[in-house]
N, C-alpha and C. Protein backbone atom coordinates (compact mmCIF):
# COMPACT_ATOMS: atom_id res chain seq x y z
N UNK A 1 -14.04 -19.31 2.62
CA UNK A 1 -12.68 -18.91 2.86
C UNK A 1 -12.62 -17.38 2.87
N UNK A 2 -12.07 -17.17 3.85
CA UNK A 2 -11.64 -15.34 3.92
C UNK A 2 -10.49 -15.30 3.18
N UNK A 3 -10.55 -13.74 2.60
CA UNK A 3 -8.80 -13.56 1.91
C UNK A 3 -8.66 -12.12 2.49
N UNK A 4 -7.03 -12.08 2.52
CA UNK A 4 -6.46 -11.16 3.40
C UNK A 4 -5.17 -10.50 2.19
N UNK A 5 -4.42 -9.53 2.50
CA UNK A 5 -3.37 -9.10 1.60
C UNK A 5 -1.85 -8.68 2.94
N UNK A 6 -1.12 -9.57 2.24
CA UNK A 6 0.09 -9.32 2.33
C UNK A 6 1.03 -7.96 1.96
N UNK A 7 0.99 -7.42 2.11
CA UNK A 7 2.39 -6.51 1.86
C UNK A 7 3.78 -6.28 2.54
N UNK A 8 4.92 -6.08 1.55
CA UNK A 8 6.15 -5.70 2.42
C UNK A 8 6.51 -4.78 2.17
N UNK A 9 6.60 -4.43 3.52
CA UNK A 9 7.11 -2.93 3.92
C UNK A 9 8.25 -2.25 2.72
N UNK A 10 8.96 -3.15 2.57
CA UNK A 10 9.89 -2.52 1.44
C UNK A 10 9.61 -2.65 0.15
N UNK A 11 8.65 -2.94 -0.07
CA UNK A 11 7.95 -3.09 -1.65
C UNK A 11 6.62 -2.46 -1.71
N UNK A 12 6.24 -1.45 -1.61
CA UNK A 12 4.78 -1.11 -1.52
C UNK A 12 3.84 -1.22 -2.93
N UNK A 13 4.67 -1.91 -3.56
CA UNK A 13 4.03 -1.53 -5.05
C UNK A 13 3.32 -3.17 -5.78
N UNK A 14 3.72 -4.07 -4.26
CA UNK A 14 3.09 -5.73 -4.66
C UNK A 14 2.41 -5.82 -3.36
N UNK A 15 1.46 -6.50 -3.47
CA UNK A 15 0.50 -7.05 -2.75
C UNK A 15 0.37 -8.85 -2.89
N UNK A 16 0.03 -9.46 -1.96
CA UNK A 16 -0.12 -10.81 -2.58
C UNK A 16 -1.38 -11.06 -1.32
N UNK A 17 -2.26 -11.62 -2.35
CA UNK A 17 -3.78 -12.46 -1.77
C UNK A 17 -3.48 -13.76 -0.88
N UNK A 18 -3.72 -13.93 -0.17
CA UNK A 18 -4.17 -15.52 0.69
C UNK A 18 -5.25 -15.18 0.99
N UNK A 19 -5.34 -16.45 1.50
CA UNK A 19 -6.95 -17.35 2.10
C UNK A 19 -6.71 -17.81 3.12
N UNK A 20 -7.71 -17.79 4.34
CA UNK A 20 -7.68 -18.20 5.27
C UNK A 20 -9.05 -18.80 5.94
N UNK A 21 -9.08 -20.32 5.89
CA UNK A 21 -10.49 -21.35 6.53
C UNK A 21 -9.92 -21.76 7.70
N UNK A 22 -11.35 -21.47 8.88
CA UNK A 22 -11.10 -22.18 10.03
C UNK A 22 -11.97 -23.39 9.78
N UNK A 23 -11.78 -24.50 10.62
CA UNK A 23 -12.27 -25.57 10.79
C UNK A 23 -12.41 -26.57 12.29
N UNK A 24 -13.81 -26.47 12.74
CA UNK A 24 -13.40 -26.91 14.23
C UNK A 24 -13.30 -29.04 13.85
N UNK A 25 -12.83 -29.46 14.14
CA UNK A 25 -12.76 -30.87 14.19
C UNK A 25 -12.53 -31.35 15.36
N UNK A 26 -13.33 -32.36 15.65
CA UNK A 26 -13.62 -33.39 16.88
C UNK A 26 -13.28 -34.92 16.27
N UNK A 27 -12.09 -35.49 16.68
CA UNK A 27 -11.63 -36.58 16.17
C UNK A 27 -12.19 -37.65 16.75
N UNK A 28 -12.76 -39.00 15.91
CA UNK A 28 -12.93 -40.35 16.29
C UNK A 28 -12.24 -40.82 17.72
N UNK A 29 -12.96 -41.35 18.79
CA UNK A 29 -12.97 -41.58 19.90
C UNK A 29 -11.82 -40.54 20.71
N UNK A 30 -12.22 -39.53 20.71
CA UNK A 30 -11.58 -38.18 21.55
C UNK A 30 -12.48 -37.70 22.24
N UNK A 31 -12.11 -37.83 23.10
CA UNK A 31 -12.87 -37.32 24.53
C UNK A 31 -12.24 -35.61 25.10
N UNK A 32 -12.98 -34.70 25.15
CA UNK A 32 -11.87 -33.24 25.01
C UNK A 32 -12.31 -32.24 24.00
N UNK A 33 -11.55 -31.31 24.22
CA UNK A 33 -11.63 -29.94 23.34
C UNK A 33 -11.55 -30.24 21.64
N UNK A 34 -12.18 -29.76 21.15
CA UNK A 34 -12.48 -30.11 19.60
C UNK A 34 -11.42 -29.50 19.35
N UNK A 35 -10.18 -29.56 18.49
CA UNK A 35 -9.24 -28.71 17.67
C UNK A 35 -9.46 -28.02 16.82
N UNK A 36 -9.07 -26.50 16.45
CA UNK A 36 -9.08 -25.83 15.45
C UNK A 36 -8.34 -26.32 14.82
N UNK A 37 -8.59 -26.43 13.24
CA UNK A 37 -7.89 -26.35 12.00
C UNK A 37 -7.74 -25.19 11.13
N UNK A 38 -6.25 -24.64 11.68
CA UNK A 38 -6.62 -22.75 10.28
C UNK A 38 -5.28 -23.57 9.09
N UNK A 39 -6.17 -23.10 8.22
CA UNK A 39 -4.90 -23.32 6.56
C UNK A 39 -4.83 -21.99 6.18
N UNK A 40 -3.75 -21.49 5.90
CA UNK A 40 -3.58 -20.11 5.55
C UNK A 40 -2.65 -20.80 4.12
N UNK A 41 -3.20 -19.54 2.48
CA UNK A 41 -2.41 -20.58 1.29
C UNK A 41 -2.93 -19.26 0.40
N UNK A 42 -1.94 -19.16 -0.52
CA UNK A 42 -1.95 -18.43 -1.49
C UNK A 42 -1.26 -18.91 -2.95
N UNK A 43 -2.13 -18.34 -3.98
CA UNK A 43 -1.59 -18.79 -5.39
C UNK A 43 -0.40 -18.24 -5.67
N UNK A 44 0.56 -17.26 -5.15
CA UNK A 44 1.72 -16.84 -4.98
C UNK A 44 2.81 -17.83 -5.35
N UNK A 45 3.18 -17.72 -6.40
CA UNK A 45 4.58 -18.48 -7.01
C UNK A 45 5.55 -18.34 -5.79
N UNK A 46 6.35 -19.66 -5.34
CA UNK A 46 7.30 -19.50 -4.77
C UNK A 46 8.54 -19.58 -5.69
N UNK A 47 9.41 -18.82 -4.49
CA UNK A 47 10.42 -17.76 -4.80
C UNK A 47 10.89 -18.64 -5.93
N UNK A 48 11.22 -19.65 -5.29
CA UNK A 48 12.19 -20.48 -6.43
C UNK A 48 11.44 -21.36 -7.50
N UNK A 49 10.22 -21.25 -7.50
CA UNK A 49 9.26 -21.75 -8.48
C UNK A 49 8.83 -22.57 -8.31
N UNK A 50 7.03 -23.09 -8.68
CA UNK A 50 6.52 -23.87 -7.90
C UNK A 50 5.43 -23.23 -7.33
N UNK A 51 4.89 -23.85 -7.12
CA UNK A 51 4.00 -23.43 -5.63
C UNK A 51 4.14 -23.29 -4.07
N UNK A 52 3.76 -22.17 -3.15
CA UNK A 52 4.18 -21.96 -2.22
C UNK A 52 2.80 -23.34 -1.44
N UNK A 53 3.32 -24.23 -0.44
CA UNK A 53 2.59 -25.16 0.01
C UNK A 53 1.60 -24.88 1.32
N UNK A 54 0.00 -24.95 1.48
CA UNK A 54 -0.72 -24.47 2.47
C UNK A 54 0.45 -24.44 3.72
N UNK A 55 0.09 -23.70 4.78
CA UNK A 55 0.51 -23.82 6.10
C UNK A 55 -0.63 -23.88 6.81
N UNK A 56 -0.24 -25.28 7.77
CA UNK A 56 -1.94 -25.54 8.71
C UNK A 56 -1.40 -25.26 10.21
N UNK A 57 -2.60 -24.70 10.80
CA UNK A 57 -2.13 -24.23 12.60
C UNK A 57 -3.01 -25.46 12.91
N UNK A 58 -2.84 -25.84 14.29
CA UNK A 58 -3.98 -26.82 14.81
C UNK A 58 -3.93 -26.25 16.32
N UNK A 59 -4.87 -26.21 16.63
CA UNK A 59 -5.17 -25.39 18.22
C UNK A 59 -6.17 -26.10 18.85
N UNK A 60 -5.83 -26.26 19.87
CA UNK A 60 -7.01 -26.56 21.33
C UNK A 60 -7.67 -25.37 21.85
N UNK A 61 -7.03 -24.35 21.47
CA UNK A 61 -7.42 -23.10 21.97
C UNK A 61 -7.52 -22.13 21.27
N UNK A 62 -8.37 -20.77 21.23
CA UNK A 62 -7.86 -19.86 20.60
C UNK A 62 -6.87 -18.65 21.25
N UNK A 63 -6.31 -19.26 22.55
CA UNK A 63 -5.81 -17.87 23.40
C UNK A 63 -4.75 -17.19 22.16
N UNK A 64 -4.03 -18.50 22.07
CA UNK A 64 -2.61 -17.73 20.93
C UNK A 64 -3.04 -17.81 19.06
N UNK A 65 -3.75 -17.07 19.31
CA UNK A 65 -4.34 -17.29 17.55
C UNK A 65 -3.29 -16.25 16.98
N UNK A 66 -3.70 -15.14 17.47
CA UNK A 66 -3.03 -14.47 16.82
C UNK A 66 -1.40 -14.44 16.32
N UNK A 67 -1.05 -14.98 17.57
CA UNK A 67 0.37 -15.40 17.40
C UNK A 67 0.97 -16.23 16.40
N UNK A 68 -0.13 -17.31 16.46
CA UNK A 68 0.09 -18.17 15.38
C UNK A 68 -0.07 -17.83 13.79
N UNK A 69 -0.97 -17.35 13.53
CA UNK A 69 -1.39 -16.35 12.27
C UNK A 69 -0.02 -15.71 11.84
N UNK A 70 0.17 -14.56 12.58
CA UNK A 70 1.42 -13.75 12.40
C UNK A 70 2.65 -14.98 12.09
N UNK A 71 2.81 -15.80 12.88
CA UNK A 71 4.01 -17.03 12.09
C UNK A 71 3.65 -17.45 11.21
N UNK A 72 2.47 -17.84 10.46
CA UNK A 72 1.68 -18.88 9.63
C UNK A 72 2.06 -17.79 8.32
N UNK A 73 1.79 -16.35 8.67
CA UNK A 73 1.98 -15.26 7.44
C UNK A 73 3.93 -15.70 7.09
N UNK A 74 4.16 -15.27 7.89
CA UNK A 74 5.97 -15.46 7.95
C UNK A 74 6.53 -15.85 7.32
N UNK A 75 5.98 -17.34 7.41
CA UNK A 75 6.38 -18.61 7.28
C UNK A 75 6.24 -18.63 5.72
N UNK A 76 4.59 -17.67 5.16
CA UNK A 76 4.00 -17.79 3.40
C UNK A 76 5.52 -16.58 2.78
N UNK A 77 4.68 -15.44 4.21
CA UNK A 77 5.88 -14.49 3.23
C UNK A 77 7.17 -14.37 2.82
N UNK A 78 7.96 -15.74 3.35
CA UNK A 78 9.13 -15.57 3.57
C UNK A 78 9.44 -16.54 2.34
N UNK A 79 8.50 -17.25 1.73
CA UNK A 79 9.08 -18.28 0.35
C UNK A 79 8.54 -17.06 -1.05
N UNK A 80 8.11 -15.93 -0.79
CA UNK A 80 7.68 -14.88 -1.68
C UNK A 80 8.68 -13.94 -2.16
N UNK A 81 8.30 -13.85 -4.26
CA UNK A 81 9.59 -12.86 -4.35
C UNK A 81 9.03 -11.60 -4.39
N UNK A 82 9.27 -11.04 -3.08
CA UNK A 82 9.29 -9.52 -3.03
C UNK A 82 10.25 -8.43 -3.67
N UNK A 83 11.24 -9.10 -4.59
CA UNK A 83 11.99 -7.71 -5.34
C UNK A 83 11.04 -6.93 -6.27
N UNK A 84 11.49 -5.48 -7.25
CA UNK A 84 12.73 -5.32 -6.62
C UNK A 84 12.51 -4.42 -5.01
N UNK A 85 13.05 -4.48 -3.87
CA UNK A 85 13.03 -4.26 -2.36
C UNK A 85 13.42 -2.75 -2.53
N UNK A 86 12.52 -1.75 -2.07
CA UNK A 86 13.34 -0.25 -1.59
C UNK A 86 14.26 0.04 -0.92
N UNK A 87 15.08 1.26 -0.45
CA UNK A 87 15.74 1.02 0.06
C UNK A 87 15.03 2.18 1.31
N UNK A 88 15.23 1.76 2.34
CA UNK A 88 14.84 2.40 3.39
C UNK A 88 16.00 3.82 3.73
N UNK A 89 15.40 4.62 3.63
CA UNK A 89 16.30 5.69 4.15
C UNK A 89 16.08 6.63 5.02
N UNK A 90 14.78 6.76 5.04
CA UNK A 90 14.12 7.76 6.26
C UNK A 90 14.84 7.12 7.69
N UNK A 91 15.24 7.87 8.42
CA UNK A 91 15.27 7.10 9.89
C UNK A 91 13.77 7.06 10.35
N UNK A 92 13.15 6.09 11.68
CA UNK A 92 11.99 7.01 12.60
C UNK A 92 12.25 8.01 12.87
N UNK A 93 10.44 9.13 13.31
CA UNK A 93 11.16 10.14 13.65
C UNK A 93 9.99 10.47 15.39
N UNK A 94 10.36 11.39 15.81
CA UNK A 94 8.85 11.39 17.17
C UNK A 94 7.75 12.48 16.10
N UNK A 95 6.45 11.51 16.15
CA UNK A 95 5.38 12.56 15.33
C UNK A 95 5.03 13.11 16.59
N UNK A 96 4.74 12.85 17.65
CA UNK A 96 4.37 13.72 18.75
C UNK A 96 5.44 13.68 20.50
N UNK A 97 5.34 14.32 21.00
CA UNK A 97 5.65 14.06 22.36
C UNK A 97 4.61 15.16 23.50
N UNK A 98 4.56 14.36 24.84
CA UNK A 98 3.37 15.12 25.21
C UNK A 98 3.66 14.99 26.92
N UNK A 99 3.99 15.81 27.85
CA UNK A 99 3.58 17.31 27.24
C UNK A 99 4.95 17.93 26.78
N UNK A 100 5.07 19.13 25.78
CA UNK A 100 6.13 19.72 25.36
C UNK A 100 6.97 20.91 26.10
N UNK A 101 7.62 21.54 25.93
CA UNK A 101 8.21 22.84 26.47
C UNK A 101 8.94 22.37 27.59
N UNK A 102 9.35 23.23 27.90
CA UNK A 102 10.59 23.32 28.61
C UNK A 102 10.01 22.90 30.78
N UNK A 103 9.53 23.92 30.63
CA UNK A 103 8.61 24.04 31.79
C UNK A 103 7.44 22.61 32.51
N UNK A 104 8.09 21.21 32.23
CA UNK A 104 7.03 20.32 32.26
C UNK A 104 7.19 19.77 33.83
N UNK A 105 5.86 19.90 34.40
CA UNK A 105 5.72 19.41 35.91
C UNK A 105 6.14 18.15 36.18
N UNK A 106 6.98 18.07 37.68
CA UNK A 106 7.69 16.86 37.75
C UNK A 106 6.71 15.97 37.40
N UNK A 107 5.16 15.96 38.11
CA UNK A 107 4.19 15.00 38.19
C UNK A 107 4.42 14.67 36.76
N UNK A 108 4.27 14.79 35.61
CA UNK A 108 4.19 14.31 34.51
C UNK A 108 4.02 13.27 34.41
N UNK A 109 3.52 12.51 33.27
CA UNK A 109 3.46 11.57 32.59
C UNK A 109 3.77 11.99 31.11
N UNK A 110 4.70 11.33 30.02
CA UNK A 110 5.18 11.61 29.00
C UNK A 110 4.45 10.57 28.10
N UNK A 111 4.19 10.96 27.02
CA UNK A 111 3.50 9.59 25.42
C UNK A 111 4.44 10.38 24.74
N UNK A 112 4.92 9.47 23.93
CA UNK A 112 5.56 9.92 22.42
C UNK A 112 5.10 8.91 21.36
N UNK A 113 4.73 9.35 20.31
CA UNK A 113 5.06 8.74 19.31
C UNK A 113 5.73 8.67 18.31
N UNK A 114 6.53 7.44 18.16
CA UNK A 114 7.34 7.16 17.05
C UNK A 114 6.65 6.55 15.65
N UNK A 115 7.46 7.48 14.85
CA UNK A 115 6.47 6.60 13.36
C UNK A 115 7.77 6.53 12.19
N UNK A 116 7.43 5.18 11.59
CA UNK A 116 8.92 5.08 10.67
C UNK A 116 7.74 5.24 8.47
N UNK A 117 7.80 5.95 8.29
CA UNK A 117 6.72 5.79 6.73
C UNK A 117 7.73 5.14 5.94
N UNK A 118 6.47 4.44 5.10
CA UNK A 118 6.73 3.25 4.04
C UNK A 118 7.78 4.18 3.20
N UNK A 119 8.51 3.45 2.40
CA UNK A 119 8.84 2.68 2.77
C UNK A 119 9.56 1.83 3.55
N UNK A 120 9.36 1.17 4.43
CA UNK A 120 10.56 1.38 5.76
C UNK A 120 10.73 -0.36 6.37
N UNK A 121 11.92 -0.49 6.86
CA UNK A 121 12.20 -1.80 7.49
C UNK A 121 11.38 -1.77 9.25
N UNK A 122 10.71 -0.32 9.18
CA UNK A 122 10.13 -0.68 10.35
C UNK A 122 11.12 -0.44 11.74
N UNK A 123 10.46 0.14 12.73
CA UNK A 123 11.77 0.24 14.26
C UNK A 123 11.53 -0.70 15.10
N UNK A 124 13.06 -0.66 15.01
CA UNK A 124 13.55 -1.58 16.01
C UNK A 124 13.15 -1.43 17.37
N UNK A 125 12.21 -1.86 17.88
CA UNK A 125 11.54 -1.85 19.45
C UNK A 125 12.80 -2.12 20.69
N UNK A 126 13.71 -3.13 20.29
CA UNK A 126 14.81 -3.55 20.84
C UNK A 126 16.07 -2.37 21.16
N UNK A 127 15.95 -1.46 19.98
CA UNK A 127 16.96 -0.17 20.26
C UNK A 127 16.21 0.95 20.79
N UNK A 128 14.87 1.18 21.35
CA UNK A 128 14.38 1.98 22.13
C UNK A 128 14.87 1.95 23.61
N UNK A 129 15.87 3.39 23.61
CA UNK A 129 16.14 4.17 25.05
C UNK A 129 15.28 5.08 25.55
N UNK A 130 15.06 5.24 26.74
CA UNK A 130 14.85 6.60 26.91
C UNK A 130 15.43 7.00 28.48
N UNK A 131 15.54 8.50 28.65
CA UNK A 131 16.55 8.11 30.10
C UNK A 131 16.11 9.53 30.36
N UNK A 132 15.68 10.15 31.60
CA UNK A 132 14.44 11.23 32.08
C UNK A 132 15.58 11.98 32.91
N UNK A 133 16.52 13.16 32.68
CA UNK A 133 17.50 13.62 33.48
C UNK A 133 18.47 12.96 33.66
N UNK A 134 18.70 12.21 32.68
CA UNK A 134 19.97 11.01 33.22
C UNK A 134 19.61 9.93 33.41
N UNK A 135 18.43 9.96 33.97
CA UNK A 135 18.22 8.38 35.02
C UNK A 135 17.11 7.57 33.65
N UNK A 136 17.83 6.27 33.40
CA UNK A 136 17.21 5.28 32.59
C UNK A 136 16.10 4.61 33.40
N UNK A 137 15.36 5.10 32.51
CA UNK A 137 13.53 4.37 32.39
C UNK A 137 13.03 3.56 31.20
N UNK A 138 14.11 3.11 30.48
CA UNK A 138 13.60 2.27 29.57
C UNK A 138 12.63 0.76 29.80
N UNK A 139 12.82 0.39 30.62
CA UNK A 139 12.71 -0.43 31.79
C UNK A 139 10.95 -0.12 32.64
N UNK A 140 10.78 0.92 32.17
CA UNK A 140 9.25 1.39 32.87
C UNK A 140 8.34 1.54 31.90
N UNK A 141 8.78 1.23 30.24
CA UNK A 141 8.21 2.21 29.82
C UNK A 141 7.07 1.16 29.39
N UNK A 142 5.77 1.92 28.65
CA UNK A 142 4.80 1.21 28.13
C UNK A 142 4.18 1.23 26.91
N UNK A 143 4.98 0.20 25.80
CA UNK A 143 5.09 0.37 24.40
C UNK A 143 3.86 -0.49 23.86
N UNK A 144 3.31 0.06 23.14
CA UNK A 144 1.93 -0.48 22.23
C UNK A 144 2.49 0.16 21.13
N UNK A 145 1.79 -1.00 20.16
CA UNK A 145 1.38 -0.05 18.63
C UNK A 145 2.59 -1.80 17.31
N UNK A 146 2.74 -1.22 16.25
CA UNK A 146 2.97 -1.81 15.37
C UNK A 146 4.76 -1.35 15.13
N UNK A 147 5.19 -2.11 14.17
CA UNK A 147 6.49 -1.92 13.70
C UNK A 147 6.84 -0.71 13.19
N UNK A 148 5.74 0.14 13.08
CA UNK A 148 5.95 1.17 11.69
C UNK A 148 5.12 2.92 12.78
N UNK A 149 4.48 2.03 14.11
CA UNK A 149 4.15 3.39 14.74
C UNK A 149 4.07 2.75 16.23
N UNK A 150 4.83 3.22 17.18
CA UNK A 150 5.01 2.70 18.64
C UNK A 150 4.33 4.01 18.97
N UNK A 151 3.52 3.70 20.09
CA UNK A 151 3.05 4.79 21.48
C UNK A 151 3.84 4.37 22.25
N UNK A 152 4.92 5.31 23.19
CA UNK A 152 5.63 5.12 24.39
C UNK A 152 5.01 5.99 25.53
N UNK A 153 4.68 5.39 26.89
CA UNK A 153 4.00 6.07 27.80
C UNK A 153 5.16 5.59 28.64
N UNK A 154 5.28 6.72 29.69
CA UNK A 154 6.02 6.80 30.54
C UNK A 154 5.56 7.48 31.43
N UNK A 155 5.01 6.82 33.39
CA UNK A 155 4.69 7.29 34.44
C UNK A 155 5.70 7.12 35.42
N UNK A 156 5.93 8.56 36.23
CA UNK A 156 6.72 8.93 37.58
C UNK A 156 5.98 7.29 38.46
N UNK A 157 7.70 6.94 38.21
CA UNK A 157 7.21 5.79 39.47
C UNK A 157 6.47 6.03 40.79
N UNK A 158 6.91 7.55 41.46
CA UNK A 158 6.18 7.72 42.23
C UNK A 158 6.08 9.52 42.47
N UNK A 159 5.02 9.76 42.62
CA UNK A 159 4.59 10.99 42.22
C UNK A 159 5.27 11.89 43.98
N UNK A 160 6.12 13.10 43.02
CA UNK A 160 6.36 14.17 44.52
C UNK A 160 5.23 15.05 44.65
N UNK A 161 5.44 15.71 45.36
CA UNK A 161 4.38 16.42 45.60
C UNK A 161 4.79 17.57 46.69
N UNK A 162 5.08 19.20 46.40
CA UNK A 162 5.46 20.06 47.20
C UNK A 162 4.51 20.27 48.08
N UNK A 163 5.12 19.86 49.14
CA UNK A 163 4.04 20.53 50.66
C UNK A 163 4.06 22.05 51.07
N UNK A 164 5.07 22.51 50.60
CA UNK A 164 5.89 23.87 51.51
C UNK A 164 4.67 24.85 51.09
């Protein structure tokens, strides 16, 4: 069994252990893809007392593992007592933008990064604008990264170019 650590963002001062076993199984007269079995389970008292109960994924595939994992955590962290909870007060802020100054060639291409520090509820990906002279490009843009640090890239749909 692998073990992994939990933390919430608004509590940096608890950690909680799980375990996580894969298991391929090929069932009695099944003809087909063997199923994964993942149990993700921790000794973590639930909230309301008791024990918090394994959560099992079962997959034909691994395309959406990860997806599933990230719910399977959710699902543990969400019967967990994380008080007492910080209170978030920092807003995000941009740790970089690129390129800077005033003077930036239409050709451009823009990255920014946004970063929100612990302790933090993390940004909202959903309330990211951005709008280039007026004109909204939120809609173009190309967001990677985590809850707590987004890369935003932004390319000229189509590049001018002075002939004169």
């Amino acid at each position: 069994m692998a073990q992994f650590l939990i933390r919430n963002s608004l509590n940096t001062y608890k950690v909680v252990k799980c375990g996580i076993t894969f298991e391929q199984v090929t069932p009695k007269n099944y003809e087909g893809e063997p199923i994964w079995v993942i149990e993700l389970v921790t000794d973590e008292p639930h909230i309301d007392g008791g024990s918090i109960p394994p959560k099992f994924i079962n997959l034909t595939s691994l395309d959406n593992l990860d997806e599933e994992i990230e719910s399977a955590v959710e699902f543990i962290s969400g019967q967990i007592d994380w008080t007492p909870l910080e209170v978030d007060l920092r807003p995000p802020f941009v740790e970089s933008c690129y390129p800077s100054g005033n003077n930036v060639d239409i050709e451009s291409s823009i990255k920014i990064v946004l970063k929100d520090l612990l302790p933090a509820a993390g940004i909202d990906i959903s309330s990211i604008t951005m709008a280039i002279n007026g004109l909204g490009v939120t809609s173009e843009l190309d967001i990677s990264g985590d809850p707590y640090e987004y890369t935003l890239k932004w390319k000229p749909f189509m590049r001018i170019y002075n002939t004169e």
